[in-house]
C-alpha atoms as a PDB file:
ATOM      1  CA  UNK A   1       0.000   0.000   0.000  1.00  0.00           C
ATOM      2  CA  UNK A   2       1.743   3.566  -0.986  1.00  0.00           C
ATOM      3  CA  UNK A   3       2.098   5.805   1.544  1.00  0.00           C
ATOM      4  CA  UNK A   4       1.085   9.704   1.524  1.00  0.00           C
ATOM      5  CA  UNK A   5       1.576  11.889   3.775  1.00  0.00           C
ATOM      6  CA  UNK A   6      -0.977  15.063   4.374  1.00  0.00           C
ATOM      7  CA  UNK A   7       0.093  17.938   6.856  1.00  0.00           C
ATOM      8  CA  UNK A   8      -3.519  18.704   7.116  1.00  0.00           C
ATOM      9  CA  UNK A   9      -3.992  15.561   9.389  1.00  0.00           C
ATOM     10  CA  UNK A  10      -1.125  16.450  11.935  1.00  0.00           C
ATOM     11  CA  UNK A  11      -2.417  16.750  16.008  1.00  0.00           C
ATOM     12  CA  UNK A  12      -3.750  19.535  16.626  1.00  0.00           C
ATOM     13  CA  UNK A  13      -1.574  22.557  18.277  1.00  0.00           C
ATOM     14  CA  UNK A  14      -3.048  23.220  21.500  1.00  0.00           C
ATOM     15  CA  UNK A  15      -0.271  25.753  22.491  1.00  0.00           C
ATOM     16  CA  UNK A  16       3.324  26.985  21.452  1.00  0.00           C
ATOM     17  CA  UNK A  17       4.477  26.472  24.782  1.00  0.00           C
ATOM     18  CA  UNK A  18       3.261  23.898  27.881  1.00  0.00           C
ATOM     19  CA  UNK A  19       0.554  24.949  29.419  1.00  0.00           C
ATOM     20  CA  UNK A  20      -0.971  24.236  32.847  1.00  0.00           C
ATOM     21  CA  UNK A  21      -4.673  22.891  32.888  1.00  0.00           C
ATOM     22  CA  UNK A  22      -4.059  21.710  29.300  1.00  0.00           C
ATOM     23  CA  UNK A  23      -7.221  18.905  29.872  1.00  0.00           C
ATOM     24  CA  UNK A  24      -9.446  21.696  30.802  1.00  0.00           C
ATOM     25  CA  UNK A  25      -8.843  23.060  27.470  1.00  0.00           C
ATOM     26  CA  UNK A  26      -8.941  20.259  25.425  1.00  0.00           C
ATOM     27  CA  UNK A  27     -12.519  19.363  27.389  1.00  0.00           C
ATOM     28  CA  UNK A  28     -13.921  22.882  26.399  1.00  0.00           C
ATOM     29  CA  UNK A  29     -12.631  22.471  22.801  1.00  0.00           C
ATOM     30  CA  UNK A  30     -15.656  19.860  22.374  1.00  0.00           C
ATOM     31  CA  UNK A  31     -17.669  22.202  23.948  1.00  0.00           C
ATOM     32  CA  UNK A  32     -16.276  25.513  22.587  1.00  0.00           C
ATOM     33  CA  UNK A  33     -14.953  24.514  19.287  1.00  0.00           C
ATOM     34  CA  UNK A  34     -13.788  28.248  18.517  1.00  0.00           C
ATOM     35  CA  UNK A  35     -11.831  28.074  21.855  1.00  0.00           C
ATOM     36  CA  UNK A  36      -8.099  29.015  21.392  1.00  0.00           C
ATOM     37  CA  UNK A  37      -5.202  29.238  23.534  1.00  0.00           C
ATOM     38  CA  UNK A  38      -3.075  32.082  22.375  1.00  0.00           C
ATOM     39  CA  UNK A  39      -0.496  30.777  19.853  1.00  0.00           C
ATOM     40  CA  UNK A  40      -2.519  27.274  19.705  1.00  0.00           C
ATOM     41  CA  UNK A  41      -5.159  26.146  17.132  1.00  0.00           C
ATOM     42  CA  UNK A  42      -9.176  25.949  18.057  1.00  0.00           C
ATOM     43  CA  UNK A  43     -11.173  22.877  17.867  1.00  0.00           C
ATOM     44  CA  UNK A  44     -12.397  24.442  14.991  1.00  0.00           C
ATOM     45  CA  UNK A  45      -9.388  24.795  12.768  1.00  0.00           C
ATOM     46  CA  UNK A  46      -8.405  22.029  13.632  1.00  0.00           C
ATOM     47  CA  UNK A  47     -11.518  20.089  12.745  1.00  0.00           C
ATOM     48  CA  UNK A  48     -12.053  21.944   9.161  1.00  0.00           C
ATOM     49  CA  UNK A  49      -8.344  20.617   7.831  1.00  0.00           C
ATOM     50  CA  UNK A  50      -8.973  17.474   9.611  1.00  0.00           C
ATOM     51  CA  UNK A  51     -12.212  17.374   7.134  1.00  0.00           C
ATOM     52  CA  UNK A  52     -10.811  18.410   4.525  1.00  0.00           C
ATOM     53  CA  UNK A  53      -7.814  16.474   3.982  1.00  0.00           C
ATOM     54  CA  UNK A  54     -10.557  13.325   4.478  1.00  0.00           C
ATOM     55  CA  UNK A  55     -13.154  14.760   1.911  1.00  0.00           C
ATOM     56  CA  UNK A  56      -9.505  15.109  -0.594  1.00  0.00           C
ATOM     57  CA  UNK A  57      -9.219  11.165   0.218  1.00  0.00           C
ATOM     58  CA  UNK A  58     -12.487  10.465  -0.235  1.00  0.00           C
ATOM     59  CA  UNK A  59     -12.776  11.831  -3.687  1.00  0.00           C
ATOM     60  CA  UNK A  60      -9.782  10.417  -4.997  1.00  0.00           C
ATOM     61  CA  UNK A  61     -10.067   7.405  -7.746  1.00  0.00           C
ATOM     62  CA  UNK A  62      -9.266   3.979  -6.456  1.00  0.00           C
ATOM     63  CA  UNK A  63     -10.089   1.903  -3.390  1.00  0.00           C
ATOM     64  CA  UNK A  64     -11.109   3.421  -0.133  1.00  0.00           C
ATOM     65  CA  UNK A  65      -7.913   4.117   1.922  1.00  0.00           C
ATOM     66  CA  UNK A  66      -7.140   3.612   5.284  1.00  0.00           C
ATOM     67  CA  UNK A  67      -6.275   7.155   7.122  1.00  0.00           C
ATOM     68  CA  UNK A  68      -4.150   7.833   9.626  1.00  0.00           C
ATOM     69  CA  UNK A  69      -4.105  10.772  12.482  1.00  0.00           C
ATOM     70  CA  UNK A  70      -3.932  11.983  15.950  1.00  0.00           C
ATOM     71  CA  UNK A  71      -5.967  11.835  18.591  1.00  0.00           C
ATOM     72  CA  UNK A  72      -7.861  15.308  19.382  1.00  0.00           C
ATOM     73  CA  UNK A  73      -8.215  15.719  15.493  1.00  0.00           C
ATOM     74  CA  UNK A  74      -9.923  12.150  14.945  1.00  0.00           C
ATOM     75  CA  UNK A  75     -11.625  12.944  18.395  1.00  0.00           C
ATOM     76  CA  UNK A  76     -13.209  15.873  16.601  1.00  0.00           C
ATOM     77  CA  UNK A  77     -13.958  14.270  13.689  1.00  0.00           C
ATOM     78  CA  UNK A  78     -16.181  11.501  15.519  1.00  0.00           C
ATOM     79  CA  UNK A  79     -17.331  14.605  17.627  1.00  0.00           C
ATOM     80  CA  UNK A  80     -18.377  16.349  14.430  1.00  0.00           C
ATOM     81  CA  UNK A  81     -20.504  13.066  13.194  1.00  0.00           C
ATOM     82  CA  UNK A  82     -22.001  12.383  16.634  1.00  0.00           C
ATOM     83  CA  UNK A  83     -21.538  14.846  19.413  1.00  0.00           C
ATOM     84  CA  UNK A  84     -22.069  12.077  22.193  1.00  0.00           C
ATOM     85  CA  UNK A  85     -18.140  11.357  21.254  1.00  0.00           C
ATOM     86  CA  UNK A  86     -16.658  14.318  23.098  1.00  0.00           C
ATOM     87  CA  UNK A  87     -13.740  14.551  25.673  1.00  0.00           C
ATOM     88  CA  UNK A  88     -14.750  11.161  27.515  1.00  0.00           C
ATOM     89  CA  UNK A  89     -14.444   9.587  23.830  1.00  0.00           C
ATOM     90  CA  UNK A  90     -11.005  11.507  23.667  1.00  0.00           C
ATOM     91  CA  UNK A  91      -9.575   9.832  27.176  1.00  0.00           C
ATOM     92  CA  UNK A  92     -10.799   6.151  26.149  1.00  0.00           C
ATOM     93  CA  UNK A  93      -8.690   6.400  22.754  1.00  0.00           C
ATOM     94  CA  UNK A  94      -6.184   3.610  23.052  1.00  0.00           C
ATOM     95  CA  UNK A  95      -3.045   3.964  21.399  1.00  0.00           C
ATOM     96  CA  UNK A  96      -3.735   2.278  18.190  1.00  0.00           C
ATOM     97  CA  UNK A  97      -6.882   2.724  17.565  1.00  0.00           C
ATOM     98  CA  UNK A  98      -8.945   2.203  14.719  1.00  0.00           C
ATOM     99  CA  UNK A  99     -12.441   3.451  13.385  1.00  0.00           C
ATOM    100  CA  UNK A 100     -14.541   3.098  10.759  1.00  0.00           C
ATOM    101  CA  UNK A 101     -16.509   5.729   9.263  1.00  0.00           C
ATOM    102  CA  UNK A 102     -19.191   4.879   7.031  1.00  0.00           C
ATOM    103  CA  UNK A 103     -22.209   6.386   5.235  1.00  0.00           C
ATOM    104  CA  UNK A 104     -25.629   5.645   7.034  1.00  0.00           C
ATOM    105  CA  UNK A 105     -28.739   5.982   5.021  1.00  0.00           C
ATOM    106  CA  UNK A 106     -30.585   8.809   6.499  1.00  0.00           C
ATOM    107  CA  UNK A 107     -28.354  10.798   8.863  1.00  0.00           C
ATOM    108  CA  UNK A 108     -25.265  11.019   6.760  1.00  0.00           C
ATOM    109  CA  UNK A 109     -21.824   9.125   8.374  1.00  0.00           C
ATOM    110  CA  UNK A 110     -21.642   7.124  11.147  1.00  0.00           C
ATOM    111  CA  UNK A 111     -18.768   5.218  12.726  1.00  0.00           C
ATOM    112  CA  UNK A 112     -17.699   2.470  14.758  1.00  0.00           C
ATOM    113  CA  UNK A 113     -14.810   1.032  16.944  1.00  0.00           C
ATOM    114  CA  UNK A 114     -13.353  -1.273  14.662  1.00  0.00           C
ATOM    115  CA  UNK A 115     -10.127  -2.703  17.092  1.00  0.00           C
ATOM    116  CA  UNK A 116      -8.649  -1.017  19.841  1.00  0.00           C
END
């Protein structure tokens, strides 16, 4: 399988520099997706390259790929399809994990927990 890499689907930047409380703001980001610690990236930018770099995929001729990320940007992404997946989803990531995000008839995408 080839290999490409996209920039767009990098972890998010939650701050140029450590900062204290750091779960507090990555809670709020589900909660406040325009949230932004100065320097850092909101939920929001984050979540609208994370989407777009997917719908680039997605279009692209050939079979369906497999796509790889970090954790607060797939976070958002299942956040985005159902908003039940918020920070609590976030914490339970293992690390691999793997999802599957599919098409469902009337509401659009949904996904599911494939391994862990």
């Amino acid at each position: 399988m080839r290999v490409e890499l996209d920039e767009r689907l990098a972890e998010r930047r939650l701050s140029p520099a450590p900062i204290d409380g750091w779960r507090e703001v990555v809670a709020r980001s589900f909660r406040e997706p325009g949230l932004r610690v100065p320097g850092g990236e909101s939920g929001a930018e984050t979540l609208a390259r994370g989407w777009a770099a997917i719908r680039t995929v997605l279009e692209a001729p050939g079979p369906l790929p497999v796509i790889v990320s970090h954790g607060q940007l797939l976070s958002l992404v299942l956040h985005s399809i159902d908003p039940g997946f918020g920070y609590a989803g976030w914490e339970a990531l293992s690390n691999p994990d793997v999802h599957l995000i599919e098409a469902a008839s009337s509401t659009g995408l949904a996904f599911q927990r494939v391994w862990k």
